[in-house]
N, C-alpha and C. Protein backbone atom coordinates (compact mmCIF):
# COMPACT_ATOMS: atom_id res chain seq x y z
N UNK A 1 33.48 77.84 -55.92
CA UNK A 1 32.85 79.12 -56.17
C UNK A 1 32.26 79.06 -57.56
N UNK A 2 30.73 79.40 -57.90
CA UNK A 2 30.37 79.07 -58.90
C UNK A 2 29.27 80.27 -59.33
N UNK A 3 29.40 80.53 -60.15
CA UNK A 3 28.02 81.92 -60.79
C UNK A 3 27.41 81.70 -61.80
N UNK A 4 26.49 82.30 -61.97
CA UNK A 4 25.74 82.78 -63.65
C UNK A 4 25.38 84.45 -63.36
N UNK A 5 26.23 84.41 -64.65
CA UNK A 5 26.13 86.23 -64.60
C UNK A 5 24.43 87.27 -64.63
N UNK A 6 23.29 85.96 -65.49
CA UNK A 6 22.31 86.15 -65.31
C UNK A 6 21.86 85.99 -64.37
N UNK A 7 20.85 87.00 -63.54
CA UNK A 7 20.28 86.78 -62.20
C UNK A 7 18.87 86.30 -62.33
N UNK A 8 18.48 86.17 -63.65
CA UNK A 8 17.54 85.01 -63.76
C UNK A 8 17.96 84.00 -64.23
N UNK A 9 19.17 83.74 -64.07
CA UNK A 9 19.25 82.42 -64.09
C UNK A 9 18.70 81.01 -63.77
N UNK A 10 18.76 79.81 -63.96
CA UNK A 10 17.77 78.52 -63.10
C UNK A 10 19.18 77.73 -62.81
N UNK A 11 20.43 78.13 -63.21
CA UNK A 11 21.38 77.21 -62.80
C UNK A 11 23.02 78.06 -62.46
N UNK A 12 23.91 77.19 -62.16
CA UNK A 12 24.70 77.77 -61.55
C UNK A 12 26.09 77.13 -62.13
N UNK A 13 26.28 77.43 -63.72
CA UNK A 13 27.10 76.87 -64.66
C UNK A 13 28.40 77.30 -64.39
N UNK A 14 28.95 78.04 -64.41
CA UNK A 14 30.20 78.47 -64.76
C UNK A 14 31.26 78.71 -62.87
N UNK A 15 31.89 77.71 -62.80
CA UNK A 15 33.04 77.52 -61.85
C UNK A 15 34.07 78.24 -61.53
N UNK A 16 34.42 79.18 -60.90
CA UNK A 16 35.06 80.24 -60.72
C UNK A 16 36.60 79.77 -60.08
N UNK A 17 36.25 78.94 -59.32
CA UNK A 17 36.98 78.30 -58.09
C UNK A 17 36.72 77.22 -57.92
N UNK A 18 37.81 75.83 -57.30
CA UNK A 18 37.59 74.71 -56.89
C UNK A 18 39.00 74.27 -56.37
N UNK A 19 38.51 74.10 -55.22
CA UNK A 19 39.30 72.59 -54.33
C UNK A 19 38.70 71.32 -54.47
N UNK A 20 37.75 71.18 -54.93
CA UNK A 20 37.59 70.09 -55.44
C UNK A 20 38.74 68.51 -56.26
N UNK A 21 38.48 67.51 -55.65
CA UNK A 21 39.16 66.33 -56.49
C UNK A 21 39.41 67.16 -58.15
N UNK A 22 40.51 66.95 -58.86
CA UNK A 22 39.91 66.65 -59.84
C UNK A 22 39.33 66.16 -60.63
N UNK A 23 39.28 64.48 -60.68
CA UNK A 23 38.56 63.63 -61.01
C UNK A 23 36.98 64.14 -60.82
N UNK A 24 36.52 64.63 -59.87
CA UNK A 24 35.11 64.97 -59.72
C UNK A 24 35.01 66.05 -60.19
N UNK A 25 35.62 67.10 -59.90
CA UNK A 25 35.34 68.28 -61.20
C UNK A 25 34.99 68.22 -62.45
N UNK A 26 35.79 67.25 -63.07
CA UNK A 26 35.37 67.21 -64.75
C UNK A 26 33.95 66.12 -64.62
N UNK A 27 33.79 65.22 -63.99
CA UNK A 27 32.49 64.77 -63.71
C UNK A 27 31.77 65.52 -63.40
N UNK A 28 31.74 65.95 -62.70
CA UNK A 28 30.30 67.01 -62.05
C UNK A 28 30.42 68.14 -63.77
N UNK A 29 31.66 68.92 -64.23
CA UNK A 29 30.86 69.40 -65.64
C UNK A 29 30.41 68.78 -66.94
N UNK A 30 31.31 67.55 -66.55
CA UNK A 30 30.44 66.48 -68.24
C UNK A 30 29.52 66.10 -67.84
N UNK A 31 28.78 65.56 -66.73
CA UNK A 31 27.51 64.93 -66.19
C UNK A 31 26.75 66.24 -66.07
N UNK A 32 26.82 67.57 -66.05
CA UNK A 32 26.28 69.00 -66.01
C UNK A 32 25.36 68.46 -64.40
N UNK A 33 25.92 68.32 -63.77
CA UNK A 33 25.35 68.25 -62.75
C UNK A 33 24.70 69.02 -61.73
N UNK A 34 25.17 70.31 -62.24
CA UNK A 34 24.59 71.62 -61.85
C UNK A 34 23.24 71.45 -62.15
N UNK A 35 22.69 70.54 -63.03
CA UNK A 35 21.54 71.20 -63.46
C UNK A 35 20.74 69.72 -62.29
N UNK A 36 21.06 69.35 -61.77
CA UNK A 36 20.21 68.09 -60.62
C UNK A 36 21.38 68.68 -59.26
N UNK A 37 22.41 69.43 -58.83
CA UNK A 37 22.55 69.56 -57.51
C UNK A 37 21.73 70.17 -56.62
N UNK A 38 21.02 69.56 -55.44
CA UNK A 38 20.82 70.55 -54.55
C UNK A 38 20.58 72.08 -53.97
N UNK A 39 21.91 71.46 -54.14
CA UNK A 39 22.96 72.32 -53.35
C UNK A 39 22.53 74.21 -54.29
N UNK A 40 22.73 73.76 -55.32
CA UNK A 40 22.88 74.74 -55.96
C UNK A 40 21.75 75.32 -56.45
N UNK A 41 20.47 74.35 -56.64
CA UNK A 41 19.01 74.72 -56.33
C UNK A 41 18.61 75.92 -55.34
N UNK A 42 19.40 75.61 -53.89
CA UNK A 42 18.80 76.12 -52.77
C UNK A 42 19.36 77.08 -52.88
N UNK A 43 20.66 77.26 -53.25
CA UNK A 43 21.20 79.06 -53.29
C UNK A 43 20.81 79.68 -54.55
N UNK A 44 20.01 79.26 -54.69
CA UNK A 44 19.19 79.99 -56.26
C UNK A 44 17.88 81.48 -55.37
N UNK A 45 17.59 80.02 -54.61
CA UNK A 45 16.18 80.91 -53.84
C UNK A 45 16.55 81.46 -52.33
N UNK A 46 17.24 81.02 -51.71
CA UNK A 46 18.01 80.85 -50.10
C UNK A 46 19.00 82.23 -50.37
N UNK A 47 18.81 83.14 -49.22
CA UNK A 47 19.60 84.82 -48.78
C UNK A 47 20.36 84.00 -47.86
N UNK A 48 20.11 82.65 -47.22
CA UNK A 48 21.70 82.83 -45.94
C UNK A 48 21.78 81.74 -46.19
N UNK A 49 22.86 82.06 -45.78
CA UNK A 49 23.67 80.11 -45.61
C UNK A 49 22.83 79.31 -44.91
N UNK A 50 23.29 77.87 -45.61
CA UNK A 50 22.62 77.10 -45.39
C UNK A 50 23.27 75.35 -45.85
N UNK A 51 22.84 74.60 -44.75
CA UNK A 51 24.02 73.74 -44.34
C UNK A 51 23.40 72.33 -45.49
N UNK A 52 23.95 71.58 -46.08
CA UNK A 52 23.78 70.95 -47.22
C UNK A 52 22.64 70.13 -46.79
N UNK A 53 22.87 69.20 -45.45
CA UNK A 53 21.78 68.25 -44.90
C UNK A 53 20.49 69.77 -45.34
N UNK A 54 20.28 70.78 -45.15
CA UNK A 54 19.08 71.20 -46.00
C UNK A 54 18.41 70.82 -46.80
N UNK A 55 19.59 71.22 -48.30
CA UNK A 55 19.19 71.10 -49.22
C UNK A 55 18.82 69.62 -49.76
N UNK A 56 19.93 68.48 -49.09
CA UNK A 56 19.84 67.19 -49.48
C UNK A 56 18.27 66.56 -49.06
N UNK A 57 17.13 67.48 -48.60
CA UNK A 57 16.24 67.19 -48.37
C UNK A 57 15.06 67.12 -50.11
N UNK A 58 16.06 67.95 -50.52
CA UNK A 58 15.33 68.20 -51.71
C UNK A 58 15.18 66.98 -52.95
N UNK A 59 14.25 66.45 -53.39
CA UNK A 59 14.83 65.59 -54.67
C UNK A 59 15.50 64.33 -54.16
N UNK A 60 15.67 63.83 -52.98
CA UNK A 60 16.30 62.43 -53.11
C UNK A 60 15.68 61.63 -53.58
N UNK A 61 14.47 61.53 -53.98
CA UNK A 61 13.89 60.12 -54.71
C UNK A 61 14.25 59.92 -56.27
N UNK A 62 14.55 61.43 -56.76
CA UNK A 62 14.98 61.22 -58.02
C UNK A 62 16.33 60.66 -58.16
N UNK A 63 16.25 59.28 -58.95
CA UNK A 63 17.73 58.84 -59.63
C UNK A 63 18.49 59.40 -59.78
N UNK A 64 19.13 60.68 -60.98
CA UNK A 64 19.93 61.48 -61.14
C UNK A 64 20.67 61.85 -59.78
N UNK A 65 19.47 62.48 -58.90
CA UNK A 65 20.34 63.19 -57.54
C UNK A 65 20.60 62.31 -56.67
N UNK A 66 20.58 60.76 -56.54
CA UNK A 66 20.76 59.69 -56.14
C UNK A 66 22.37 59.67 -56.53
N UNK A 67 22.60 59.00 -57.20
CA UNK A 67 23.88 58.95 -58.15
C UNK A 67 24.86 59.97 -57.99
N UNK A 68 24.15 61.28 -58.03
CA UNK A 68 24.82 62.79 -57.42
C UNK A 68 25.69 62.75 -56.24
N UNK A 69 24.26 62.65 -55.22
CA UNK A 69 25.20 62.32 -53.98
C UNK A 69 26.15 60.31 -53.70
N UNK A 70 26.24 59.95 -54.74
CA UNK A 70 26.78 58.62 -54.31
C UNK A 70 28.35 59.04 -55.11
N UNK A 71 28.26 59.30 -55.77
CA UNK A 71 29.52 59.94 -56.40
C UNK A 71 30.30 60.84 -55.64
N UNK A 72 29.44 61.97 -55.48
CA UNK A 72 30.26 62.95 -54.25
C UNK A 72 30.79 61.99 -53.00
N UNK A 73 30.04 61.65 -52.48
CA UNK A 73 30.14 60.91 -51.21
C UNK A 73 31.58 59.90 -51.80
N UNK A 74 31.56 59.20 -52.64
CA UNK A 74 33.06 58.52 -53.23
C UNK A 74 34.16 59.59 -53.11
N UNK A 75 34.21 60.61 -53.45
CA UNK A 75 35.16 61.58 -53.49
C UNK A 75 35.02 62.10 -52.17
N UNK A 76 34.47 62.14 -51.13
CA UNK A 76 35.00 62.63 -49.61
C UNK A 76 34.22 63.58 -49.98
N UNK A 77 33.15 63.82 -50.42
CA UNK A 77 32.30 65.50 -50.27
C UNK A 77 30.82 64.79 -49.82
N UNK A 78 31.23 64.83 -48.36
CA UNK A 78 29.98 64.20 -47.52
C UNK A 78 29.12 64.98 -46.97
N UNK A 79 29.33 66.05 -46.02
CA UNK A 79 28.96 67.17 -45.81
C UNK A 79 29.49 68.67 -46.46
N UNK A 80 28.60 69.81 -45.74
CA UNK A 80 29.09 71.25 -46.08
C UNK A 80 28.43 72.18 -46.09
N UNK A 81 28.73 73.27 -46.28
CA UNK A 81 27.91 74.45 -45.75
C UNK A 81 28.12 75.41 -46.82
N UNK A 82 26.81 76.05 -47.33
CA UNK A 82 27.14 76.94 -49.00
C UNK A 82 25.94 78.07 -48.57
N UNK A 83 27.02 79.71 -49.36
CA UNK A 83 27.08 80.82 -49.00
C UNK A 83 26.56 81.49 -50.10
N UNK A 84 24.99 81.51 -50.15
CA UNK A 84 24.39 82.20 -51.77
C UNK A 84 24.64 83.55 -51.44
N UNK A 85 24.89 84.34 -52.73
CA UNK A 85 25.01 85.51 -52.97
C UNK A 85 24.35 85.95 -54.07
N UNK A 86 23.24 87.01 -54.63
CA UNK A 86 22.80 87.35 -55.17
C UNK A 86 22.91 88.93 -55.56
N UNK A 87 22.58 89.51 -56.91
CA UNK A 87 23.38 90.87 -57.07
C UNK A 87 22.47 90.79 -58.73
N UNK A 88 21.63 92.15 -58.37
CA UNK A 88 21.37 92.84 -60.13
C UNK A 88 22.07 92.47 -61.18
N UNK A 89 23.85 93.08 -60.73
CA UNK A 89 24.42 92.83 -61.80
C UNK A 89 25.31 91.73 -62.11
N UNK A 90 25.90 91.29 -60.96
CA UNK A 90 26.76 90.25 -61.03
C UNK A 90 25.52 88.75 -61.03
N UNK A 91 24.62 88.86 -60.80
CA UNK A 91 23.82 87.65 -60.96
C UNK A 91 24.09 86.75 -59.66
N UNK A 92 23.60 85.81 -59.66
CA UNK A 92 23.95 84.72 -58.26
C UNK A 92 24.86 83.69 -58.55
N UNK A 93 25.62 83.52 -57.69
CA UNK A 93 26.69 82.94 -57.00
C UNK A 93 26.46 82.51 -55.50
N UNK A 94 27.90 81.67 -55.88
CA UNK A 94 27.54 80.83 -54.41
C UNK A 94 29.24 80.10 -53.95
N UNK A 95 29.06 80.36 -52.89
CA UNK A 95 30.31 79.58 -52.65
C UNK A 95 30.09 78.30 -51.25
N UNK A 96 30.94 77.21 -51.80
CA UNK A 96 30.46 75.74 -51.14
C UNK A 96 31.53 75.26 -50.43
N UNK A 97 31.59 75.26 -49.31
CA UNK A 97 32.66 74.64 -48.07
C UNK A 97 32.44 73.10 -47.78
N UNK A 98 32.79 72.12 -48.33
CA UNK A 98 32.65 70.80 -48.05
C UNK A 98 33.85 69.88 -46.72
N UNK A 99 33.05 68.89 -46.94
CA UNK A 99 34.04 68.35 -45.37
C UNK A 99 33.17 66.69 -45.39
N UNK A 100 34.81 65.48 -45.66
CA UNK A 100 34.44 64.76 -45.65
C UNK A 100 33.61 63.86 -44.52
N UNK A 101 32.95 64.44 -43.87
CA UNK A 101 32.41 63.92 -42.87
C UNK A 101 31.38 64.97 -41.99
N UNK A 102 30.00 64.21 -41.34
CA UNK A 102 29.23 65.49 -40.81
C UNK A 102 30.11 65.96 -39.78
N UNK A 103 29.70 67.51 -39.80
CA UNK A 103 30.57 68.54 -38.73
C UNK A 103 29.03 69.36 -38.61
N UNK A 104 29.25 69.41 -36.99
CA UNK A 104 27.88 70.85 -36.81
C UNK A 104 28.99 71.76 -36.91
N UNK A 105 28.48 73.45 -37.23
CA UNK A 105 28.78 74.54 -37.31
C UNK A 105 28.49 75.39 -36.73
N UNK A 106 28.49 76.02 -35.66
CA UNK A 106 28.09 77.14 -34.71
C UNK A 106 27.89 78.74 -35.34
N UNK A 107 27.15 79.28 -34.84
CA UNK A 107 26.65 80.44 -35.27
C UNK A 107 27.73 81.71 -35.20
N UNK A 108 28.75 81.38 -34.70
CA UNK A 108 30.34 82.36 -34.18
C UNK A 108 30.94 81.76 -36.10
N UNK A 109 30.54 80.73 -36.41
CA UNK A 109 31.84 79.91 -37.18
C UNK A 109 30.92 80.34 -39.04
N UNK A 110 29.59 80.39 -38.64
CA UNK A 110 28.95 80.40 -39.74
C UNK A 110 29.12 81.98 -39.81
N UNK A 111 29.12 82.73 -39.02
CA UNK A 111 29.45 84.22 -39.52
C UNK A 111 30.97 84.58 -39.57
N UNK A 112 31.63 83.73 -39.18
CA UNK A 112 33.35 83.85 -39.68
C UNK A 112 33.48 83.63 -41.01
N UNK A 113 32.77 82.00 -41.30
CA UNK A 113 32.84 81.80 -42.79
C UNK A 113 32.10 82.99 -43.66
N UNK A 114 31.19 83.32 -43.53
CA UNK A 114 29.99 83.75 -44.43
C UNK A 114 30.98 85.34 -44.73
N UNK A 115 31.46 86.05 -43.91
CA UNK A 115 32.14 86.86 -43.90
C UNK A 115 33.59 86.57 -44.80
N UNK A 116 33.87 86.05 -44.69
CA UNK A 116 35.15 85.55 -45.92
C UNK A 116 34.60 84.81 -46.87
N UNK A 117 33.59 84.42 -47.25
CA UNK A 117 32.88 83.82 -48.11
C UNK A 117 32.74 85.14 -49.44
N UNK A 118 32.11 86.62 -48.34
CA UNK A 118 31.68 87.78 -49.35
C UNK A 118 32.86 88.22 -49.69
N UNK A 119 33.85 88.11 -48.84
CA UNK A 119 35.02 89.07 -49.18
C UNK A 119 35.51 88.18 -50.48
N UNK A 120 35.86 86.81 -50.54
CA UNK A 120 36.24 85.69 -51.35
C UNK A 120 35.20 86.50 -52.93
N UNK A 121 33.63 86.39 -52.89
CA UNK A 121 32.64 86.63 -53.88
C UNK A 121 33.22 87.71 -54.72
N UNK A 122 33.50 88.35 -53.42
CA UNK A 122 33.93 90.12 -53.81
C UNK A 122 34.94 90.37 -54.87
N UNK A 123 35.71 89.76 -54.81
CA UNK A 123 37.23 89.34 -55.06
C UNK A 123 37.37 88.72 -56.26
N UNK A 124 36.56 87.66 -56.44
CA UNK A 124 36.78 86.96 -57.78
C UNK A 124 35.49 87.61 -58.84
N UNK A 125 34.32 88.35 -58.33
CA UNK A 125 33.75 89.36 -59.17
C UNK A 125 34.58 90.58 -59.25
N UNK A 126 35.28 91.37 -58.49
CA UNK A 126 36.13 92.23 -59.29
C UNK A 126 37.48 92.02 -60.72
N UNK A 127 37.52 91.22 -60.11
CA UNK A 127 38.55 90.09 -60.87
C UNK A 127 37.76 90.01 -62.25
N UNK A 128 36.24 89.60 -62.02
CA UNK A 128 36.27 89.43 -63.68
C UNK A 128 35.91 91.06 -64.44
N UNK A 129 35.41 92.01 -62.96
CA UNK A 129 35.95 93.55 -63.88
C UNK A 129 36.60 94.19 -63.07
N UNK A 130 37.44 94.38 -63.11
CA UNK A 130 38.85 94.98 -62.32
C UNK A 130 38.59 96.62 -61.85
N UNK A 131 37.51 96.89 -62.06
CA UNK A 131 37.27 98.80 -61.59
C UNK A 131 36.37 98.64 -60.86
N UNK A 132 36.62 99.27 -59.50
CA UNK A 132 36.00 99.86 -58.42
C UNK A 132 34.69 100.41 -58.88
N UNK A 133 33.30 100.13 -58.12
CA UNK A 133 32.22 100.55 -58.65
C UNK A 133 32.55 102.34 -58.69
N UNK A 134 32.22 103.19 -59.36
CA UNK A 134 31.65 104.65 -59.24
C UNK A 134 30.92 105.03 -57.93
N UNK A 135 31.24 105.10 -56.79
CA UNK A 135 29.67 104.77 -55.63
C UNK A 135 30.52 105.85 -54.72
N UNK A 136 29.36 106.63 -54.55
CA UNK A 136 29.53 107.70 -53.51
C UNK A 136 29.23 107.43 -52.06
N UNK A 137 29.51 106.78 -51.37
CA UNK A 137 29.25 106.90 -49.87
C UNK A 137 29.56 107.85 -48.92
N UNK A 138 28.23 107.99 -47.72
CA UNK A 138 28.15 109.42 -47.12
C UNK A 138 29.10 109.55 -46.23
N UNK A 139 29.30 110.27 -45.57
CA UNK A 139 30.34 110.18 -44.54
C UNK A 139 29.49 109.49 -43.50
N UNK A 140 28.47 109.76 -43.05
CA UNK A 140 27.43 108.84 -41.88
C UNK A 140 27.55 107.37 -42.76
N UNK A 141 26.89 107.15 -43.84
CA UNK A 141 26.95 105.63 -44.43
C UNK A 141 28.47 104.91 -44.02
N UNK A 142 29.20 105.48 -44.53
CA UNK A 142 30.72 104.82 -44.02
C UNK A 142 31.05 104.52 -42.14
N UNK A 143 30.83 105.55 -41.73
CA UNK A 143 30.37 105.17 -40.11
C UNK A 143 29.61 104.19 -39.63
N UNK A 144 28.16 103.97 -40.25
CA UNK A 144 27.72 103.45 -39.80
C UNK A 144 28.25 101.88 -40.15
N UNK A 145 28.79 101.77 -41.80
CA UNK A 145 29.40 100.45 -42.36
C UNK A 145 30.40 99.83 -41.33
N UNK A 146 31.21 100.95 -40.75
CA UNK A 146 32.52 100.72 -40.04
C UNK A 146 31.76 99.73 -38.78
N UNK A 147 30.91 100.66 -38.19
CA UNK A 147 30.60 100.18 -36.80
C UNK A 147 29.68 98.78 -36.94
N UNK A 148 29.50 98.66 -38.08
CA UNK A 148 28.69 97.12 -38.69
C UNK A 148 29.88 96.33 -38.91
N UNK A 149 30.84 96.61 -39.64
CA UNK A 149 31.93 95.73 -39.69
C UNK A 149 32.91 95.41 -38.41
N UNK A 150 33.08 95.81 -37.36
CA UNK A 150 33.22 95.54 -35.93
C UNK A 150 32.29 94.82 -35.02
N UNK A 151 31.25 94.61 -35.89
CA UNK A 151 29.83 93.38 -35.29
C UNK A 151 29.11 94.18 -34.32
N UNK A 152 28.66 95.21 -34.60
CA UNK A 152 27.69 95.83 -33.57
C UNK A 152 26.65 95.78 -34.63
N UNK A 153 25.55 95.59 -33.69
CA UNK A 153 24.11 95.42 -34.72
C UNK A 153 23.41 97.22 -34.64
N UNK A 154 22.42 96.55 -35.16
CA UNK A 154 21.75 98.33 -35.98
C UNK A 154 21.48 98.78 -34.75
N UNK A 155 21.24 98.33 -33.59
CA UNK A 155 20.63 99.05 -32.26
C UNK A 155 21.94 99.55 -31.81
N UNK A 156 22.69 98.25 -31.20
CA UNK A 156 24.56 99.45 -31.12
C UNK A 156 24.75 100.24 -31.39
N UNK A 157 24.73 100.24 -33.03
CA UNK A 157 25.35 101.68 -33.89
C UNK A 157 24.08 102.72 -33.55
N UNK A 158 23.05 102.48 -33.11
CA UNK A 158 22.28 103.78 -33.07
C UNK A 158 22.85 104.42 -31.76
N UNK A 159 22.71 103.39 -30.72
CA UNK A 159 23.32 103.72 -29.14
C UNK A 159 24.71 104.82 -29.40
N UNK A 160 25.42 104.28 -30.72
CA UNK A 160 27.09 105.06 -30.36
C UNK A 160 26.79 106.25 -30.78
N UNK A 161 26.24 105.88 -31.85
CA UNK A 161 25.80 107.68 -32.94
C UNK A 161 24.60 108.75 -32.35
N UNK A 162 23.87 108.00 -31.61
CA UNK A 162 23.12 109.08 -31.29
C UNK A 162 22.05 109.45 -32.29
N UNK A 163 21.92 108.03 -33.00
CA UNK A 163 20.60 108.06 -33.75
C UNK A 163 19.77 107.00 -33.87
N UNK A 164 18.75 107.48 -34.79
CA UNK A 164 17.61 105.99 -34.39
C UNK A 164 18.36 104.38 -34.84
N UNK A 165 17.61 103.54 -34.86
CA UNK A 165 17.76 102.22 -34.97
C UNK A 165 17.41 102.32 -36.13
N UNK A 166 16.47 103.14 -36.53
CA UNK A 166 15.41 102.65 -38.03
C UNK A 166 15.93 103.95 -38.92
N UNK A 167 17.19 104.90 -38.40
CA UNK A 167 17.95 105.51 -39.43
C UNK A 167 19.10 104.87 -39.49
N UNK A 168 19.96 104.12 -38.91
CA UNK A 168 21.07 103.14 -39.23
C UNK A 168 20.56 102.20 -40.16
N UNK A 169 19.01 101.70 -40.05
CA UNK A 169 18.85 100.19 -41.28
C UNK A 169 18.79 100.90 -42.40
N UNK A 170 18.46 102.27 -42.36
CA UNK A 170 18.05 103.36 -43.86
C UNK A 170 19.33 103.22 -44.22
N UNK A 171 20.50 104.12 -43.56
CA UNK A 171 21.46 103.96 -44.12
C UNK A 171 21.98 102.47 -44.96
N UNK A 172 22.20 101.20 -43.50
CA UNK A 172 22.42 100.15 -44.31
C UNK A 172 21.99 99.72 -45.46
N UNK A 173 20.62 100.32 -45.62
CA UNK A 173 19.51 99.68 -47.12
C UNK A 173 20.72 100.75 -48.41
N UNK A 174 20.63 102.05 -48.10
CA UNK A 174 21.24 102.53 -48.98
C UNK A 174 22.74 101.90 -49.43
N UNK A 175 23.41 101.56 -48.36
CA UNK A 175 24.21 101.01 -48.72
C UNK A 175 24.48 99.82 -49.25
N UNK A 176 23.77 99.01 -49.49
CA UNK A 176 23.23 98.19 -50.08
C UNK A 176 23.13 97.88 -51.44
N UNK A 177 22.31 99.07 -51.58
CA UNK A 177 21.92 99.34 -52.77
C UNK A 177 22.70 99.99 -53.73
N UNK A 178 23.63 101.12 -53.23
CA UNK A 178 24.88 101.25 -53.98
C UNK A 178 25.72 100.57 -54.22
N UNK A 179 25.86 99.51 -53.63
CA UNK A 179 27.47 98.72 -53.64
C UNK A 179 26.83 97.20 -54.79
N UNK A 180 25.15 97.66 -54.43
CA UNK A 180 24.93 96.55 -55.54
C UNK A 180 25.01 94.80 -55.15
N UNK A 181 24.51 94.79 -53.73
CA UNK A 181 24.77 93.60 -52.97
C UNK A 181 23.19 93.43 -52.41
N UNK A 182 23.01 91.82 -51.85
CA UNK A 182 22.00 91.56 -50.98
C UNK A 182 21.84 91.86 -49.87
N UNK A 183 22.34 91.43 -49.06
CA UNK A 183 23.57 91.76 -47.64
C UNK A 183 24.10 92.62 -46.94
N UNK A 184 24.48 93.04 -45.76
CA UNK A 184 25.08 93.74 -45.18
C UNK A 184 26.33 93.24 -45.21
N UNK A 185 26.30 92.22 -45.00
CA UNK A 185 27.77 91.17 -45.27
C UNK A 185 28.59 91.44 -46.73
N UNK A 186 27.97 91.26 -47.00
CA UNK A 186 28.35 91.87 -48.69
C UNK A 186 28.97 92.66 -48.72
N UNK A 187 28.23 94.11 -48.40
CA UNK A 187 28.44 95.20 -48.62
C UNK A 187 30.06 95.59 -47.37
N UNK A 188 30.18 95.21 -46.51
CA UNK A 188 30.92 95.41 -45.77
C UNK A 188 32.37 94.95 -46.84
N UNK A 189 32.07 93.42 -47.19
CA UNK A 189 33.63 93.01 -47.88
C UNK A 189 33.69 93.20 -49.00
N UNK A 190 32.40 94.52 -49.74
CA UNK A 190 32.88 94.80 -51.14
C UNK A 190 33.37 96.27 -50.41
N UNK A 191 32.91 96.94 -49.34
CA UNK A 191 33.44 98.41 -48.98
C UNK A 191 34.53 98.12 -48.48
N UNK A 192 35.03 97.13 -48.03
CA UNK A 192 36.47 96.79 -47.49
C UNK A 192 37.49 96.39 -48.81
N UNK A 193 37.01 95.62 -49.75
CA UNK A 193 37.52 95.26 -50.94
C UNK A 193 38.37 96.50 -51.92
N UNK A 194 37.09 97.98 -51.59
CA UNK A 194 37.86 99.00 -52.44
C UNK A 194 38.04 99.99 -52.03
N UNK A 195 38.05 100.02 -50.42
CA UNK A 195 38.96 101.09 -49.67
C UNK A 195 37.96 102.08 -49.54
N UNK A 196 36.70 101.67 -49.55
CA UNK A 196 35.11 102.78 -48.70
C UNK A 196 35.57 102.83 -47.05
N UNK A 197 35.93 101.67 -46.58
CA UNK A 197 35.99 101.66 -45.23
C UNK A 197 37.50 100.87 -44.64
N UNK A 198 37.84 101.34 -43.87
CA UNK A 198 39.06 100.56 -43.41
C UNK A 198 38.50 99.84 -42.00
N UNK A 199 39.65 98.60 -41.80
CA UNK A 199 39.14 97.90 -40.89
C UNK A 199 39.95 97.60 -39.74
């Protein structure tokens, strides 16, 4: 798990979290390798996950990211799948699921992860400020969050409520925008994080 509190940031310095070897941890920050990964390129500009063979498309002719991935690959970080998150205030972050060997990922497994990925984001950004945002949510906004966090899409929740499709995404946008997230995903495991919505 890795951030820069600036959301114009160009890199993705400061390590929040790691399962990582240790041996490769302190390599990857004395070699500042952040500043030639991939990986960490693509969740700079990239809203969804996105599976590393992506990004490893980027830059392989350059030396540096040569060496990058020959090193990782020594330490068992062969494949993986990384979860950008972006935010006004908290800046972008990202969190990186590795696996010594290619694995496909199914679209059931990438929204299991990606979903504990925000709640995980959620978690170690409150952590670095420990108070619940100030955020008023409506009594409809919280409904509609609920019935999003049970995996019904914006047409569902209009079907249950008895309203449009294109007043459930209003709501979602607002909610959004209060909680201070990219995402609906987000917003669900930061409203679950401080007790907006129960689950």
């Amino acid at each position: 798990m890795a951030a820069n509190p600036s959301a114009s940031g160009s890199s993705l310095s400061n390590i929040h979290a790691s399962t990582w070897p240790e041996n490769w941890l302190l390599r990857y920050t004395e070699n500042e390798y952040h500043k030639v990964d991939p990986i960490v390129h693509c969740a700079l500009i990239k809203e969804r996950p996105f599976l590393w063979s992506v990004a490893k498309q980027r830059g392989v002719e350059v030396k540096r990211v040569q060496n990058f991935y020959y090193e990782a690959h020594s330490v068992g970080l062969v494949d993986g799948i990384c979860f950008p998150f972006h935010s006004k205030n908290l800046g972008h972050s990202l969190m990186s699921l590795a696996s010594s060997y290619c694995r496909p990922v199914d679209e059931t497994q990438t929204s299991l992860l990606y979903l504990a990925a925000a709640y995980f984001n959620a978690t170690i950004s409150e952590n670095c400020d420990a108070h619940a945002p100030s955020v008023h949510l409506t009594e409809r906004e919280r409904e509609v969050l609920r019935w999003t966090a049970a995996g019904k899409t914006a047409w569902e929740t209009s079907e249950i409520l008895a309203i449009s499709e294109r007043t459930v995404q209003g709501h979602l946008a607002a909610v959004r925008q209060k909680l201070d997230v990219a995402t609906t995903t987000q917003a669900v495991a930061r409203a679950c994080r401080f007790g907006y919505i129960n689950m």
